[in-house]
Protein backbone atom coordinates (compact mmCIF):
# COMPACT_ATOMS: atom_id res chain seq x y z
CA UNK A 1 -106.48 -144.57 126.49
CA UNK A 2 -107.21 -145.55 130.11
CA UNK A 3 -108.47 -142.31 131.94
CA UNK A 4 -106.03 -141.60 135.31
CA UNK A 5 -107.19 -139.61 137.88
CA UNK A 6 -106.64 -139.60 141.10
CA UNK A 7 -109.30 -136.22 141.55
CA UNK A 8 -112.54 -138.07 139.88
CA UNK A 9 -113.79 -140.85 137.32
CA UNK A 10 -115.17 -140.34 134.08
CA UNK A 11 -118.88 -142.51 133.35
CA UNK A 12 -120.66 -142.16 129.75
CA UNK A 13 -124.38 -142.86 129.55
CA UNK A 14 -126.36 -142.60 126.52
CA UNK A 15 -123.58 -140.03 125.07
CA UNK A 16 -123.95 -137.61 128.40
CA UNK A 17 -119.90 -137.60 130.49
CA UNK A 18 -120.77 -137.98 133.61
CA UNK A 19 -117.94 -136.48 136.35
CA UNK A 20 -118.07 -138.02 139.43
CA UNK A 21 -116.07 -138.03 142.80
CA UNK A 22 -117.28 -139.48 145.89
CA UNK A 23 -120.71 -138.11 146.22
CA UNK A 24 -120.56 -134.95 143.87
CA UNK A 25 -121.18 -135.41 140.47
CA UNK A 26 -121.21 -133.28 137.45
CA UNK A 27 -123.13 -134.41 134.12
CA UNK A 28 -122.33 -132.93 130.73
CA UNK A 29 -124.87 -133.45 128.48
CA UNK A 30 -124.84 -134.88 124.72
CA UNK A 31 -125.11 -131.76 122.77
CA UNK A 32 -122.26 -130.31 125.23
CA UNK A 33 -120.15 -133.55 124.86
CA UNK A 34 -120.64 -133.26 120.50
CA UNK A 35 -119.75 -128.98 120.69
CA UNK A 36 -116.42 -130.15 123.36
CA UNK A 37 -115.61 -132.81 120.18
CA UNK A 38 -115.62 -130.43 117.59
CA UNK A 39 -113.69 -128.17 119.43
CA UNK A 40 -110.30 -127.15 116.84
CA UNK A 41 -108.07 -126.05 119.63
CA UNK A 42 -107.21 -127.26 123.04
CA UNK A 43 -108.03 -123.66 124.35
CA UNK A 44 -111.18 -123.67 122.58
CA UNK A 45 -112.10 -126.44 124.09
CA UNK A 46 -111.03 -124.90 127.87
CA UNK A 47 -112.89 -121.96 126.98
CA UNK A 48 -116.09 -123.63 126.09
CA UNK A 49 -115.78 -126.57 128.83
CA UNK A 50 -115.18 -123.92 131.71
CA UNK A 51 -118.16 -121.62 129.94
CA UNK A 52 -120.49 -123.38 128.70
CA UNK A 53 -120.73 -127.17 129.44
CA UNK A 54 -120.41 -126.66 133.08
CA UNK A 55 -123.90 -125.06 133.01
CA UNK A 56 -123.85 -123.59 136.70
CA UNK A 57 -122.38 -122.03 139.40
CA UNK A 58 -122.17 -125.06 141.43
CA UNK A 59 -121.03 -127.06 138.87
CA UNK A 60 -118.30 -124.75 137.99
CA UNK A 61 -117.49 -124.29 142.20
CA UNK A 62 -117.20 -128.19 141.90
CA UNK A 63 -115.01 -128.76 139.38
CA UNK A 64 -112.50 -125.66 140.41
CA UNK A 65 -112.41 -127.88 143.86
CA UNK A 66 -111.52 -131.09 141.79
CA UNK A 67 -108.81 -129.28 140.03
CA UNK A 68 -107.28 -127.82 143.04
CA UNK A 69 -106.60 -132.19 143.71
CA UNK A 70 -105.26 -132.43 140.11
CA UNK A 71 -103.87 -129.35 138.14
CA UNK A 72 -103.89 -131.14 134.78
CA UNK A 73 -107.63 -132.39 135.22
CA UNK A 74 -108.87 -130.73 132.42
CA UNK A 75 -105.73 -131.79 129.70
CA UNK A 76 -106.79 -135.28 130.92
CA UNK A 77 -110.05 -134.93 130.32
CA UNK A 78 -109.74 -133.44 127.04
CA UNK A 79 -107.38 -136.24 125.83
CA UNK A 80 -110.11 -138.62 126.91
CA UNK A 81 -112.55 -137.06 124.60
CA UNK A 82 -110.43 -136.45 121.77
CA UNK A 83 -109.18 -140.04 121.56
C-alpha cells in the first residue's frame, strides 16, 4: 500500500515512523511503533496513538493541526502500519 496524504509523509528509520510535513516533524519511536502493531482494535490503536506514542504536548498540538488538513489522517496511518 502506497501511503496518500496530502497533510504529511510517512519516513521509517531503524524501526522509528517518522511524521513529517514541511518543517515540523513528529518521530514515534520503535517500542511505540511495536505496542501501535499489536494493537487488536482500530480504537485501541487511536487511543494509544493519540495517548501515548505522541509523547508531548507539542507533538500532540502538531498532529491535531495536521488532521485539521486531512480528517482521515489517522485511518491512513493506521492502514499503513497494519499492512
Amino acid at each position: 500500500m502506497v501511503f496518500a496524504s496530502s497533510a504529511i509523509s510517512i519516513e521509517w528509520n531503524r524501526n522509528n515512523l517518522i511524521l513529517r510535513r514541511g518543517a515540523s516533524q513528529i518521530l514515534i519511536n520503535a517500542e511505540n511503533v511495536q505496542s501501535l502493531r499489536t494493537q487488536e482494535s482500530e480504537n485501541s490503536f487511536y487511543e494509544f496513538f493519540r495517548s501515548t506514542a505522541l509523547q508531548n504536548r507539542e507533538a500532540r498540538r502538531v498532529f491535531t493541526s495536521w488532521e485539521r488538513k486531512d480528517t482521515e489522517l489517522l485511518n491512513k496511518i493506521y492502514k499503513e502500519m497494519m499492512s
